[in-house]
Each structure stands twice: as C-alpha cells, then as structure tokens.
PDB file of N, CA and C in Angstrom:
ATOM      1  N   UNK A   1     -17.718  17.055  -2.412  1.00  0.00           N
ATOM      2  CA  UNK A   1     -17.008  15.992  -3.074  1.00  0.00           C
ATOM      3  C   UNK A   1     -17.007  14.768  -2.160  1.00  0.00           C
ATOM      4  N   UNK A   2     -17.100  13.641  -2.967  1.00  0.00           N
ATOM      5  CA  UNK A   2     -17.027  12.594  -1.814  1.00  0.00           C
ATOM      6  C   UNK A   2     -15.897  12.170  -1.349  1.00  0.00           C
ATOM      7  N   UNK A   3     -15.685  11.556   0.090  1.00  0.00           N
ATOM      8  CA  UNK A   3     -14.111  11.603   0.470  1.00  0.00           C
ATOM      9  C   UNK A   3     -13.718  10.799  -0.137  1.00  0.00           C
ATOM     10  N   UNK A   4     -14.220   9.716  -1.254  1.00  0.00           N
ATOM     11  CA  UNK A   4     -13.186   8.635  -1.754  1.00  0.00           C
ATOM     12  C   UNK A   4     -12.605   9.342  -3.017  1.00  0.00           C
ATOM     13  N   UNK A   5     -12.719  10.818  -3.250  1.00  0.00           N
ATOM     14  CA  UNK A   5     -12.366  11.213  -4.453  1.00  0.00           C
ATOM     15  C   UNK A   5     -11.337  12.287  -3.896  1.00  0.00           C
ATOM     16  N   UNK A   6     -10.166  12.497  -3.603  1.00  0.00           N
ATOM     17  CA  UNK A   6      -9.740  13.688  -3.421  1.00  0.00           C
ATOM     18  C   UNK A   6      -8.270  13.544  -4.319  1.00  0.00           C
ATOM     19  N   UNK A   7      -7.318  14.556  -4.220  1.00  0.00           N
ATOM     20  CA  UNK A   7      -6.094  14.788  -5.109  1.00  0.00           C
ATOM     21  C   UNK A   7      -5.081  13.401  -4.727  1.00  0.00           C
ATOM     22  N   UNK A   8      -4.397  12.911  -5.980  1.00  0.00           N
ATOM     23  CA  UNK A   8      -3.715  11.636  -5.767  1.00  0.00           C
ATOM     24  C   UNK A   8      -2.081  12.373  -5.344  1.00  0.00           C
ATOM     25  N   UNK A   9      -1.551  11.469  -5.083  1.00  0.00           N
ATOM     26  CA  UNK A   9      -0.095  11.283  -4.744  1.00  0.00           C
ATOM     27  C   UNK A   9       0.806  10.174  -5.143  1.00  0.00           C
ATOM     28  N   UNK A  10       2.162  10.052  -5.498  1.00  0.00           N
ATOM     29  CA  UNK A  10       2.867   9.157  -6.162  1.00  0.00           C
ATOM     30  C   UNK A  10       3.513   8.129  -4.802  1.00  0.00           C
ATOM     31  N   UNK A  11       2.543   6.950  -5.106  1.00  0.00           N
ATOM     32  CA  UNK A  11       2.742   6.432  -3.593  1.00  0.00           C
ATOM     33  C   UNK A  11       4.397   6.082  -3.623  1.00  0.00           C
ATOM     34  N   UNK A  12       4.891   5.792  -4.366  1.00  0.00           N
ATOM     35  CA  UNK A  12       6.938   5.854  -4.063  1.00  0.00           C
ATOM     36  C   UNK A  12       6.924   7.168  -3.218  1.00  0.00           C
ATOM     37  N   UNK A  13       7.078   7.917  -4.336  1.00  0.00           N
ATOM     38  CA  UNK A  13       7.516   9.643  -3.231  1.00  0.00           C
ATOM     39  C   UNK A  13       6.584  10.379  -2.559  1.00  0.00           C
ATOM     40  N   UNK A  14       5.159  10.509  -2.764  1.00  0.00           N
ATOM     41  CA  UNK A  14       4.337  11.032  -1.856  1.00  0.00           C
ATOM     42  C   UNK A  14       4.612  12.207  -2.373  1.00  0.00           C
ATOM     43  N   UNK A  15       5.093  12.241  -3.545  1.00  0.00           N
ATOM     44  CA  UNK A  15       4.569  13.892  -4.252  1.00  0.00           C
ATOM     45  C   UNK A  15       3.364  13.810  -5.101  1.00  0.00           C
ATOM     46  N   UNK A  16       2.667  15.115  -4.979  1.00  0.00           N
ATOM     47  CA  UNK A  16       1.679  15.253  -6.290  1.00  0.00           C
ATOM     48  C   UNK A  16       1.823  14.700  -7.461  1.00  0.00           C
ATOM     49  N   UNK A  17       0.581  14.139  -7.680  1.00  0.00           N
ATOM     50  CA  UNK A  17       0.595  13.512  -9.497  1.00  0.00           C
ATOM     51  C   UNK A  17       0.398  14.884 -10.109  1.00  0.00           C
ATOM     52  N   UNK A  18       0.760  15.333 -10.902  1.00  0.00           N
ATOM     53  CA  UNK A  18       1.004  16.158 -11.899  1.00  0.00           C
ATOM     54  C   UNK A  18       0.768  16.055 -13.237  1.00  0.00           C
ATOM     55  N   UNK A  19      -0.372  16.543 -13.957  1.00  0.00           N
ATOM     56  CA  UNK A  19      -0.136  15.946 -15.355  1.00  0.00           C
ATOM     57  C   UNK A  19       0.024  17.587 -16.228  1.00  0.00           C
ATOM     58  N   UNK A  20       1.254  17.732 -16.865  1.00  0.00           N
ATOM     59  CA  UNK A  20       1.076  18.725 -17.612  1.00  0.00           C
ATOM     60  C   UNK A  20       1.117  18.825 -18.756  1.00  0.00           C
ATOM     61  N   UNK A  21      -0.141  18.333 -19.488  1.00  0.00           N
ATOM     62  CA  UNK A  21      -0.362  18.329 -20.910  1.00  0.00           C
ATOM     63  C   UNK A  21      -1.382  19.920 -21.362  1.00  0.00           C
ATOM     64  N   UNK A  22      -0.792  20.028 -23.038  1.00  0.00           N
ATOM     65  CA  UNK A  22      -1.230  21.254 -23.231  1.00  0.00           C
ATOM     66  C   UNK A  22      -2.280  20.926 -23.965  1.00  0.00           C
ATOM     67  N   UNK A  23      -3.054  22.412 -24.343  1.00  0.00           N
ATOM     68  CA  UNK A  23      -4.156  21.570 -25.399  1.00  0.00           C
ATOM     69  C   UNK A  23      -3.680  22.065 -26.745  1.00  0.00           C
ATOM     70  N   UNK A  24      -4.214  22.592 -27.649  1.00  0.00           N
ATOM     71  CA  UNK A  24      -4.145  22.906 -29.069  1.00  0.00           C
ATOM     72  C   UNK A  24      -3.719  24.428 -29.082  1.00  0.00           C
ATOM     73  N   UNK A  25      -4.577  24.891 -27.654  1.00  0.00           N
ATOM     74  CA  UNK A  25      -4.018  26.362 -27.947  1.00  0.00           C
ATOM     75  C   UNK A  25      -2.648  26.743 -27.437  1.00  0.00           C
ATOM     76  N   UNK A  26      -1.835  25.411 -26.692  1.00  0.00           N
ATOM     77  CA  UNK A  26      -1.101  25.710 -26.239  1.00  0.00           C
ATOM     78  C   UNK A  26      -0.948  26.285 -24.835  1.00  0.00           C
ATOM     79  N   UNK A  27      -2.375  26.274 -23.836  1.00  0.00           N
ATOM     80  CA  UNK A  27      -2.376  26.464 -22.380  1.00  0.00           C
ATOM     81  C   UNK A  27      -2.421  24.934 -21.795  1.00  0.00           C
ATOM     82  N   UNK A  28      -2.159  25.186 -20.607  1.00  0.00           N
ATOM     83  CA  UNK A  28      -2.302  23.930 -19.492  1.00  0.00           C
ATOM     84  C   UNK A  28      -3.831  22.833 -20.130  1.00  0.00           C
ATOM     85  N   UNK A  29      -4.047  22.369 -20.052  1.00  0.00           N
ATOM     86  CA  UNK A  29      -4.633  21.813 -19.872  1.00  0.00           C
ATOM     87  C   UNK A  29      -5.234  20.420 -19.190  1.00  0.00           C
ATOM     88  N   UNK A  30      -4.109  19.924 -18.130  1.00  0.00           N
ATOM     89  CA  UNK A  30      -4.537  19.097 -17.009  1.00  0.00           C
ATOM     90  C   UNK A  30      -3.449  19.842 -16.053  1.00  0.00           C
ATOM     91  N   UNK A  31      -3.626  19.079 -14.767  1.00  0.00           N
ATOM     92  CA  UNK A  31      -2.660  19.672 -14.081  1.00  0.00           C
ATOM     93  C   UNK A  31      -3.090  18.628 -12.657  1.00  0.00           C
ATOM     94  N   UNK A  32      -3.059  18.985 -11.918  1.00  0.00           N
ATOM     95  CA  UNK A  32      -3.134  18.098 -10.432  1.00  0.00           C
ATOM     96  C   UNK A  32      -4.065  16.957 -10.753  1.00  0.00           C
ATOM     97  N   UNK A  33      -3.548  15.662 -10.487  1.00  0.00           N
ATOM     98  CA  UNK A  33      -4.291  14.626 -10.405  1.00  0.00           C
ATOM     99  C   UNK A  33      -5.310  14.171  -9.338  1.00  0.00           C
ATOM    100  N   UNK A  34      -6.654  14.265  -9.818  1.00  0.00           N
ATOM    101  CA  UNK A  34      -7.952  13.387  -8.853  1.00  0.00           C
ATOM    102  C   UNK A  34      -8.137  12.426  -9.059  1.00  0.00           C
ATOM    103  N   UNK A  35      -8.543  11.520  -8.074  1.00  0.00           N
ATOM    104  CA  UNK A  35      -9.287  10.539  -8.188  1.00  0.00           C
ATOM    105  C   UNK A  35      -9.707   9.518  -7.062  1.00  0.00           C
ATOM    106  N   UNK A  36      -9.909   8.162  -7.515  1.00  0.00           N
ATOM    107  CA  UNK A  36     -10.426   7.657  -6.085  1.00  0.00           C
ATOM    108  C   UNK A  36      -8.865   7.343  -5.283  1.00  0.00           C
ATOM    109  N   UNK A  37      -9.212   7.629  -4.465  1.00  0.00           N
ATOM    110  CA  UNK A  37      -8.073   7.407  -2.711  1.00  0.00           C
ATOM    111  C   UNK A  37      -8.496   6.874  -1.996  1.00  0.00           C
ATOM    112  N   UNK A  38      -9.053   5.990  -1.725  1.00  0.00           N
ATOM    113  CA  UNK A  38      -9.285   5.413  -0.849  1.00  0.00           C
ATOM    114  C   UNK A  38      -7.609   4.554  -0.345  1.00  0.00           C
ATOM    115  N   UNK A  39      -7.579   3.697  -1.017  1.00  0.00           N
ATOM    116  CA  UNK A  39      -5.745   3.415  -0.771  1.00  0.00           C
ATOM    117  C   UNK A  39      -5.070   3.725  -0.512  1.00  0.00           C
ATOM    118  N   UNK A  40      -4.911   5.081  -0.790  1.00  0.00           N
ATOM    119  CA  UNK A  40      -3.716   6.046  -0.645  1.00  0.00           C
ATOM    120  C   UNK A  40      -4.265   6.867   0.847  1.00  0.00           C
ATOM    121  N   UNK A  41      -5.730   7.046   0.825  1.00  0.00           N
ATOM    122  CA  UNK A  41      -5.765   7.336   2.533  1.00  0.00           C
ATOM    123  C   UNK A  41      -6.198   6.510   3.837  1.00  0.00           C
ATOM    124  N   UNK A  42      -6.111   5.110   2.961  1.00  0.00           N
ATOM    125  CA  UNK A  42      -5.632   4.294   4.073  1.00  0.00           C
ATOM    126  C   UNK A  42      -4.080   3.978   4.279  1.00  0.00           C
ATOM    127  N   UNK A  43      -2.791   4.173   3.606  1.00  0.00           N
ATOM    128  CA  UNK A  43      -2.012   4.010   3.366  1.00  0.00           C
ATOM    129  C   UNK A  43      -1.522   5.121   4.683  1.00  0.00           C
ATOM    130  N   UNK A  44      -2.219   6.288   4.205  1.00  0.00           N
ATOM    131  CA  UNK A  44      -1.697   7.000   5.200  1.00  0.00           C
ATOM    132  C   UNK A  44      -2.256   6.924   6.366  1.00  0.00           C
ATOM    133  N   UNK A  45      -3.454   6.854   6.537  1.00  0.00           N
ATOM    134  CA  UNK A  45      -3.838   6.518   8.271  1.00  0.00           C
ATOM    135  C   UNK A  45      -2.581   5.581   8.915  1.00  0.00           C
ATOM    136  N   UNK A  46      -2.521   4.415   8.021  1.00  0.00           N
ATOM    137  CA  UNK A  46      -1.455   3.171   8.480  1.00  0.00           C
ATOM    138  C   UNK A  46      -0.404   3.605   8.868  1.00  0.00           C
ATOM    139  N   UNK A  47       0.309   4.763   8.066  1.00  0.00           N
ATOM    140  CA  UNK A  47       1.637   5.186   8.291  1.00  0.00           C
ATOM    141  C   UNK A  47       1.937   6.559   9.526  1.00  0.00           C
ATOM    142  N   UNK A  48       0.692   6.931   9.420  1.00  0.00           N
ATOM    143  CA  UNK A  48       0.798   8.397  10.413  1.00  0.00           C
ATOM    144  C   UNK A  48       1.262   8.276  11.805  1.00  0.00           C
ATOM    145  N   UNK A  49       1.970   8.565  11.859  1.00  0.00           N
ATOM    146  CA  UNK A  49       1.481   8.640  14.166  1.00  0.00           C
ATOM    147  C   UNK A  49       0.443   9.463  14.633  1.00  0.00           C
ATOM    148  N   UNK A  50       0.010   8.690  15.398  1.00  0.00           N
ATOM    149  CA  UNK A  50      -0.883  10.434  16.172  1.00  0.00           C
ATOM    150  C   UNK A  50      -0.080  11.498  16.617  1.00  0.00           C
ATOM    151  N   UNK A  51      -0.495  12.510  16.218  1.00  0.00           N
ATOM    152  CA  UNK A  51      -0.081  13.823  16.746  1.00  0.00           C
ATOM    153  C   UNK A  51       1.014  14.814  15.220  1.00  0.00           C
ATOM    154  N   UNK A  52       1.014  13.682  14.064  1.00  0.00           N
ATOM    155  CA  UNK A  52       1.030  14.108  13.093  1.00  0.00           C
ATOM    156  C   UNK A  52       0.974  14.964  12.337  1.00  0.00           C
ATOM    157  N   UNK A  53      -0.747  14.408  12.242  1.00  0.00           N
ATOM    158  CA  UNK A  53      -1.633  15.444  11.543  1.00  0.00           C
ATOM    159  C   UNK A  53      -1.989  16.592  12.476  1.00  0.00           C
ATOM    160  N   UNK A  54      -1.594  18.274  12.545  1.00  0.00           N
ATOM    161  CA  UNK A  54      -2.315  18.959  12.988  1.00  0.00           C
ATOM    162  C   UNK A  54      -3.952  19.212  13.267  1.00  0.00           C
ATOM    163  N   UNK A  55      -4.183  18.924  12.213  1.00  0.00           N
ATOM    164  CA  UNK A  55      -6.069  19.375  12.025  1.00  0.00           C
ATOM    165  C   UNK A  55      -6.651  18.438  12.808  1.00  0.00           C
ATOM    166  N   UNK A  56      -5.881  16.892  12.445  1.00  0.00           N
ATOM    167  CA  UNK A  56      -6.550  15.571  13.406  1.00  0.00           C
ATOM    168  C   UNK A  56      -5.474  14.624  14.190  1.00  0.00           C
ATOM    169  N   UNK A  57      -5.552  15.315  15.385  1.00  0.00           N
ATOM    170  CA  UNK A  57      -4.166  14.993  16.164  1.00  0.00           C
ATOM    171  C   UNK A  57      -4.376  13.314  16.657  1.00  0.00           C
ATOM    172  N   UNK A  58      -5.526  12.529  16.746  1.00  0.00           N
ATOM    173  CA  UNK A  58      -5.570  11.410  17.501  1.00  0.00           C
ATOM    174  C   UNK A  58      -5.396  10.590  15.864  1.00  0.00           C
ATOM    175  N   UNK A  59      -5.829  11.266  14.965  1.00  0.00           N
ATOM    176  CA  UNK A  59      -5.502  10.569  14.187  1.00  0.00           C
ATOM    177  C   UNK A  59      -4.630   9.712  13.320  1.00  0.00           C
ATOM    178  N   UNK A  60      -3.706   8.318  13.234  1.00  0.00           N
ATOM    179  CA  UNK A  60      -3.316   7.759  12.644  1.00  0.00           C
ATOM    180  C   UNK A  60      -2.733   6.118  13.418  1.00  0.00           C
ATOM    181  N   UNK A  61      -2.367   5.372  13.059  1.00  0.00           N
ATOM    182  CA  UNK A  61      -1.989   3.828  13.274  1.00  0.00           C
ATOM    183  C   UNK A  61      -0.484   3.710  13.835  1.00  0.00           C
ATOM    184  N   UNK A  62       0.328   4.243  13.341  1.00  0.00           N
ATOM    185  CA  UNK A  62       1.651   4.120  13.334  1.00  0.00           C
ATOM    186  C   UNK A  62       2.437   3.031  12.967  1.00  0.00           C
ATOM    187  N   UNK A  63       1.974   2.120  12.179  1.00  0.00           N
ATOM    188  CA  UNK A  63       2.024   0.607  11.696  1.00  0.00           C
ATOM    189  C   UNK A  63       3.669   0.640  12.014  1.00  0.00           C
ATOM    190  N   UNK A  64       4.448   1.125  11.896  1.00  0.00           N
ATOM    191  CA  UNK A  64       5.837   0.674  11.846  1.00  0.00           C
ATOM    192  C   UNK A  64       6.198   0.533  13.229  1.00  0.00           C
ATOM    193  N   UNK A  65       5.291   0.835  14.279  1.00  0.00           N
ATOM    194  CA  UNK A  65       5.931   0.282  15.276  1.00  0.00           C
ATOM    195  C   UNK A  65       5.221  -1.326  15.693  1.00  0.00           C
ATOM    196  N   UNK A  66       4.879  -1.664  14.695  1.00  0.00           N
ATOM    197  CA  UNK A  66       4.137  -3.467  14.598  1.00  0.00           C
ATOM    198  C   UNK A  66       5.373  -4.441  14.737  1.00  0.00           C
ATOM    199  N   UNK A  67       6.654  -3.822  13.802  1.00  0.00           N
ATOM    200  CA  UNK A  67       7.433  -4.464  13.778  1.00  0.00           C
ATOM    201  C   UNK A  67       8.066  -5.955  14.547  1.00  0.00           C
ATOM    202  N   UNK A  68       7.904  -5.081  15.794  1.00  0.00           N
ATOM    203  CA  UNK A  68       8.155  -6.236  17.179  1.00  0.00           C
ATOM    204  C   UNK A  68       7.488  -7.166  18.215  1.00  0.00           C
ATOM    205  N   UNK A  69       6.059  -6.671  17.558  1.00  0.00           N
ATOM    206  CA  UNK A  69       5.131  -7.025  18.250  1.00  0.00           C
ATOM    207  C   UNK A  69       4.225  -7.952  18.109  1.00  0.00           C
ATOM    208  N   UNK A  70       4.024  -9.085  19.114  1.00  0.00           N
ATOM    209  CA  UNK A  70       3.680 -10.411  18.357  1.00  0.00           C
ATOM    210  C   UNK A  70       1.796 -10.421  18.504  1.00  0.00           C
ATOM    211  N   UNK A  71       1.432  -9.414  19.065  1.00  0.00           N
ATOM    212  CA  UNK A  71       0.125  -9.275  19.731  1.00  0.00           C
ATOM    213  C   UNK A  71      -0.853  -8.645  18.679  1.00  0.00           C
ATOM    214  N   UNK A  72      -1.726  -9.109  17.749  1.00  0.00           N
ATOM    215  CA  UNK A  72      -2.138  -8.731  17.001  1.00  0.00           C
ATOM    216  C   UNK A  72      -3.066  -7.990  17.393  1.00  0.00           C
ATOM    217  N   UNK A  73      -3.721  -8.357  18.431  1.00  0.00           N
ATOM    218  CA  UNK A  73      -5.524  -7.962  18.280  1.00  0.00           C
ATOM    219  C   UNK A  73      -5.732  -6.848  18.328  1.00  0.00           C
ATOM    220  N   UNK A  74      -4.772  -5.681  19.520  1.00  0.00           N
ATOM    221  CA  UNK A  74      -4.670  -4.668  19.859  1.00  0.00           C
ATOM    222  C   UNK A  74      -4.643  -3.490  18.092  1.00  0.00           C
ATOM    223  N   UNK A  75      -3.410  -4.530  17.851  1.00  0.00           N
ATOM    224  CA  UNK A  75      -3.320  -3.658  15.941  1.00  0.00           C
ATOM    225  C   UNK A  75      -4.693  -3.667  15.002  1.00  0.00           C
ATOM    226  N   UNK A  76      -5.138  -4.720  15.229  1.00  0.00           N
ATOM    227  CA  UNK A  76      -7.005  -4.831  14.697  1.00  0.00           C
ATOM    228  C   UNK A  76      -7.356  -3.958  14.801  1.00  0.00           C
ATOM    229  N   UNK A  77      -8.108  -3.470  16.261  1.00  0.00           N
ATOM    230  CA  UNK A  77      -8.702  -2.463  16.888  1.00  0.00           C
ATOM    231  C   UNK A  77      -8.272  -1.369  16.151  1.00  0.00           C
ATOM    232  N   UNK A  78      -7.044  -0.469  16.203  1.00  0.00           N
ATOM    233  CA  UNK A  78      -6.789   0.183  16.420  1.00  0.00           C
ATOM    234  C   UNK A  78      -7.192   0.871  14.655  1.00  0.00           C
ATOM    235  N   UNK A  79      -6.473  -0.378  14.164  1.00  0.00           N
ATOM    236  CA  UNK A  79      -6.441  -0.107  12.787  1.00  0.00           C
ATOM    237  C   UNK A  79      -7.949  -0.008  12.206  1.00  0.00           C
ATOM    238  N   UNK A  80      -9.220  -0.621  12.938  1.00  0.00           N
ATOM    239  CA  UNK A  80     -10.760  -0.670  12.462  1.00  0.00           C
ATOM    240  C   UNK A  80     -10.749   0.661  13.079  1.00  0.00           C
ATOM    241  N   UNK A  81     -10.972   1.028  14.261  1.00  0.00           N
ATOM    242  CA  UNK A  81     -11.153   1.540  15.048  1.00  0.00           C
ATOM    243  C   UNK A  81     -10.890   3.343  13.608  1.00  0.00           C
ATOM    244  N   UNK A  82      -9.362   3.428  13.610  1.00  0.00           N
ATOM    245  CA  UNK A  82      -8.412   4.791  12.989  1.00  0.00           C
ATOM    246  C   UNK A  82      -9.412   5.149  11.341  1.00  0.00           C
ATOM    247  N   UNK A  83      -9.493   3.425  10.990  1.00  0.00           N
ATOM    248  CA  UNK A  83     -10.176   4.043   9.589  1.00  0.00           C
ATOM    249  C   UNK A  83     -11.813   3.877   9.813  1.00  0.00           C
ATOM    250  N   UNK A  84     -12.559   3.683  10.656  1.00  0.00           N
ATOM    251  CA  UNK A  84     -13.941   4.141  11.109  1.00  0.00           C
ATOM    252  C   UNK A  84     -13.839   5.604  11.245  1.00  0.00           C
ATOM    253  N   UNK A  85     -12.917   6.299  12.056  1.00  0.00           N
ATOM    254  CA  UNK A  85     -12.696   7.926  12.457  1.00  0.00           C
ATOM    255  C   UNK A  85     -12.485   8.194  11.209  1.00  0.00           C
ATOM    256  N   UNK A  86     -11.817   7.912  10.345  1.00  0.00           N
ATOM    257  CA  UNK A  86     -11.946   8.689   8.995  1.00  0.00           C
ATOM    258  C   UNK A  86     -13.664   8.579   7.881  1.00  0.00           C
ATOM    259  N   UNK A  87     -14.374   7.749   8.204  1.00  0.00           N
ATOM    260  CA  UNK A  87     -15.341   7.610   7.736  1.00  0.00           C
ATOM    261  C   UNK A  87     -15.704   6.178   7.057  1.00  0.00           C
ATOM    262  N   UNK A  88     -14.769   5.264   7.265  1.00  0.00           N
ATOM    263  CA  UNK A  88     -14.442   4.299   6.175  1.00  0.00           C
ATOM    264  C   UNK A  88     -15.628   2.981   6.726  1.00  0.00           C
ATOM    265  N   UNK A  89     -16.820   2.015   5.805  1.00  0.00           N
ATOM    266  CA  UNK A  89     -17.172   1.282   6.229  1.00  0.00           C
ATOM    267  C   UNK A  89     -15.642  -0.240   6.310  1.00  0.00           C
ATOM    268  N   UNK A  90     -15.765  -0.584   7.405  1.00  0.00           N
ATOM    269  CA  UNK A  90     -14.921  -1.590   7.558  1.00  0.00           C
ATOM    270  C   UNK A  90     -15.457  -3.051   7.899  1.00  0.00           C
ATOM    271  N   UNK A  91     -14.909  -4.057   6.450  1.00  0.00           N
ATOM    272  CA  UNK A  91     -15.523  -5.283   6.552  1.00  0.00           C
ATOM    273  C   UNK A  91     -14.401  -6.038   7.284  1.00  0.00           C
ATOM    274  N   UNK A  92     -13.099  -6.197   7.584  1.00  0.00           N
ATOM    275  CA  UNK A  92     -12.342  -6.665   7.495  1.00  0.00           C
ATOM    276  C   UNK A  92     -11.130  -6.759   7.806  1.00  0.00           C
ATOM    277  N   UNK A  93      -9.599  -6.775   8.721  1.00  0.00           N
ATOM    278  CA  UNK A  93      -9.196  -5.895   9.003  1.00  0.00           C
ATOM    279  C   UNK A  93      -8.127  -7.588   9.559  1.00  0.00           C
ATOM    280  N   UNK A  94      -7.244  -7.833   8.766  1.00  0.00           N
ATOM    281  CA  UNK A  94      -6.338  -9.189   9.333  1.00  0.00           C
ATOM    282  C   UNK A  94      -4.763  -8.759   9.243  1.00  0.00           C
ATOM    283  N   UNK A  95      -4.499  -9.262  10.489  1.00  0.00           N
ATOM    284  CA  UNK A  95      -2.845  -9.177  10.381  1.00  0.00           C
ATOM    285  C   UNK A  95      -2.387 -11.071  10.629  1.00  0.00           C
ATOM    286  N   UNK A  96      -1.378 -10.738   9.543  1.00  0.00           N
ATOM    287  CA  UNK A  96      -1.232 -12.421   9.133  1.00  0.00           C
ATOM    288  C   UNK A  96       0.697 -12.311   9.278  1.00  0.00           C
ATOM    289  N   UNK A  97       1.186 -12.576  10.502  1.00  0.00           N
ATOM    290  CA  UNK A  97       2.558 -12.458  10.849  1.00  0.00           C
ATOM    291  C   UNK A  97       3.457 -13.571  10.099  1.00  0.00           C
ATOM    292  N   UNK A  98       3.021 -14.255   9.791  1.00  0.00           N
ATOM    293  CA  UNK A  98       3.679 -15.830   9.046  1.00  0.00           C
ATOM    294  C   UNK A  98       4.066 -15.343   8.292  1.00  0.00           C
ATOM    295  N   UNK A  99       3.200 -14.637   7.249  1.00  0.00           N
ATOM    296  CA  UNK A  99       3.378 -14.341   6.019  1.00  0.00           C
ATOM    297  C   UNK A  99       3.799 -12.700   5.435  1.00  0.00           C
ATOM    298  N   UNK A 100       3.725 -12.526   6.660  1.00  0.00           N
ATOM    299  CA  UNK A 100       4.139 -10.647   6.367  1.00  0.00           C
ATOM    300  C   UNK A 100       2.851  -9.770   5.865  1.00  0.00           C
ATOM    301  N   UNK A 101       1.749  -9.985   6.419  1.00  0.00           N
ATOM    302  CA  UNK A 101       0.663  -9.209   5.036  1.00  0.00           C
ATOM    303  C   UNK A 101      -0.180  -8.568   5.990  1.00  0.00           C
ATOM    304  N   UNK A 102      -0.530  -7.593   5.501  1.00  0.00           N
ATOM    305  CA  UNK A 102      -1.576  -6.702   6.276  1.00  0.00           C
ATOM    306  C   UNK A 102      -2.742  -6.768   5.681  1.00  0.00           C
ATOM    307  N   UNK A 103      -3.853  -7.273   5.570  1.00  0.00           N
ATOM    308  CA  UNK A 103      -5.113  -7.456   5.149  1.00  0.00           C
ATOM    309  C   UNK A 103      -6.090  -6.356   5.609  1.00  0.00           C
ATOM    310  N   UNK A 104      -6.707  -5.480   4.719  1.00  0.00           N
ATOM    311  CA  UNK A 104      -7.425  -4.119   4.888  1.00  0.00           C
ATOM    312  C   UNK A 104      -8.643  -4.654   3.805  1.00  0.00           C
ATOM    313  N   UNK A 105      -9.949  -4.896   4.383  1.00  0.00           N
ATOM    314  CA  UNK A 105     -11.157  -4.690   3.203  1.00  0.00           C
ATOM    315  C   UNK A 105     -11.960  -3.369   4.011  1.00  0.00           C
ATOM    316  N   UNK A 106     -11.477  -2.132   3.452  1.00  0.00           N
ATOM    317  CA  UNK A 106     -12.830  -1.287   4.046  1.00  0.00           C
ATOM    318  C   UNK A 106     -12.480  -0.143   2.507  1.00  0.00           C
ATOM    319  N   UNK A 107     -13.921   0.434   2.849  1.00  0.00           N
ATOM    320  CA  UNK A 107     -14.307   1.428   1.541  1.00  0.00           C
ATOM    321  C   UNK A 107     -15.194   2.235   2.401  1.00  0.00           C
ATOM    322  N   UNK A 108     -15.077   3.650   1.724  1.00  0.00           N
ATOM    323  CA  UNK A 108     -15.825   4.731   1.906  1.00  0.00           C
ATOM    324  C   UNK A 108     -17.669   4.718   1.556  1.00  0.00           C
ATOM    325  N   UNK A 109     -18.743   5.004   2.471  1.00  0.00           N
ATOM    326  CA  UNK A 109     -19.780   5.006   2.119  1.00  0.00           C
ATOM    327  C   UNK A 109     -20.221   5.934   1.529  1.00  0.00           C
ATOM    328  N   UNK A 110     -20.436   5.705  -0.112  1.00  0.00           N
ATOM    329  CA  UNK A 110     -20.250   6.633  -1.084  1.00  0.00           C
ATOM    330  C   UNK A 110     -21.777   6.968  -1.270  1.00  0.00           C
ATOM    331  N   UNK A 111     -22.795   6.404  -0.414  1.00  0.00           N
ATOM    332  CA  UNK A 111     -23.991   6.626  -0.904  1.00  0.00           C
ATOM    333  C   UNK A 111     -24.839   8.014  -0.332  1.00  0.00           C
TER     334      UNK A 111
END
C-alpha cells in the first residue's frame, strides 16, 4: 500500500473514523476509514516528541515546544529534516511568527 494511503483518524479526537453502515442483507458493510494521510501524518510527526513512538524513537518535531522560541531556522531543519525520515518529498517548509502559521508543502512520492 502506498504510505499516503493508510487508516484515517478524527483530527479533533484522534479516534478512528468509523463508518458503520449496513448493506441490504443487513451485515457491516463499511467499517474503518482509509484514505489519503498525508496531513494527518504530518500532523503527527509535528506533534510527536521523540521517544514517543516506540517502533521509531528519533522520530517526531515536538512543535509545541516552538512556543517560545524566536529562532526559526533550527525548526525548518528539523521539521524538513523529521518528514524526509518519514519518506515525504519536501518542497517547502516556512515558519511565519507575525502571523502565527506554520507553512508545510511536502507530499509522499507516490510513484
């Protein structure tokens, strides 16, 4: 499967999308939601700390400790740098403090 396709999550709560519709005969007929993630697993690289994730311990950003910090470039890096280790081509990657915005252009090389 390609990694920009894996199971979604309800980015408010970070629970499973769930769809439980029946069919005619009256069994399940959807149930765990797929689709593209790319967003949702950059969302989480952004939010993880390292040492987090078991399986990938160097892996994640920790964006909330940006809060105080007026030094962008280091957050660049880190943040090109975290979603390259996940596989992600990265065009782009701006932190804009004036305005509060985190600017992310990268996508999975689906080819």
């Amino acid at each position: 499967m390609a990694k920009n396709i894996d199971i979604l999550t309800d980015p408010a709560t970070g629970d499973l999308r769930i769809d439980t519709r029946r069919n005619s005969q009256g069994v399940y007929a959807e149930g765990v939601q797929v689709g593209e993630a790319t967003a949702q697993n950059q969302a989480a690289i952004l939010q993880m700390m390292k040492g987090e994730s078991k399986e990938y311990p160097t892996l994640g950003v920790g964006i909330t400790n940006i809060a105080n910090d007026h030094e962008t470039a280091g957050w660049v890096c880190e943040i090109t740098e975290q979603l390259k280790a996940d596989g992600m081509r990265v065009n782009e990657v701006k932190i804009d403090l004036t305005n509060n915005k985190l600017i992310v252009d990268a996508d999975y090389d689906t080819k």
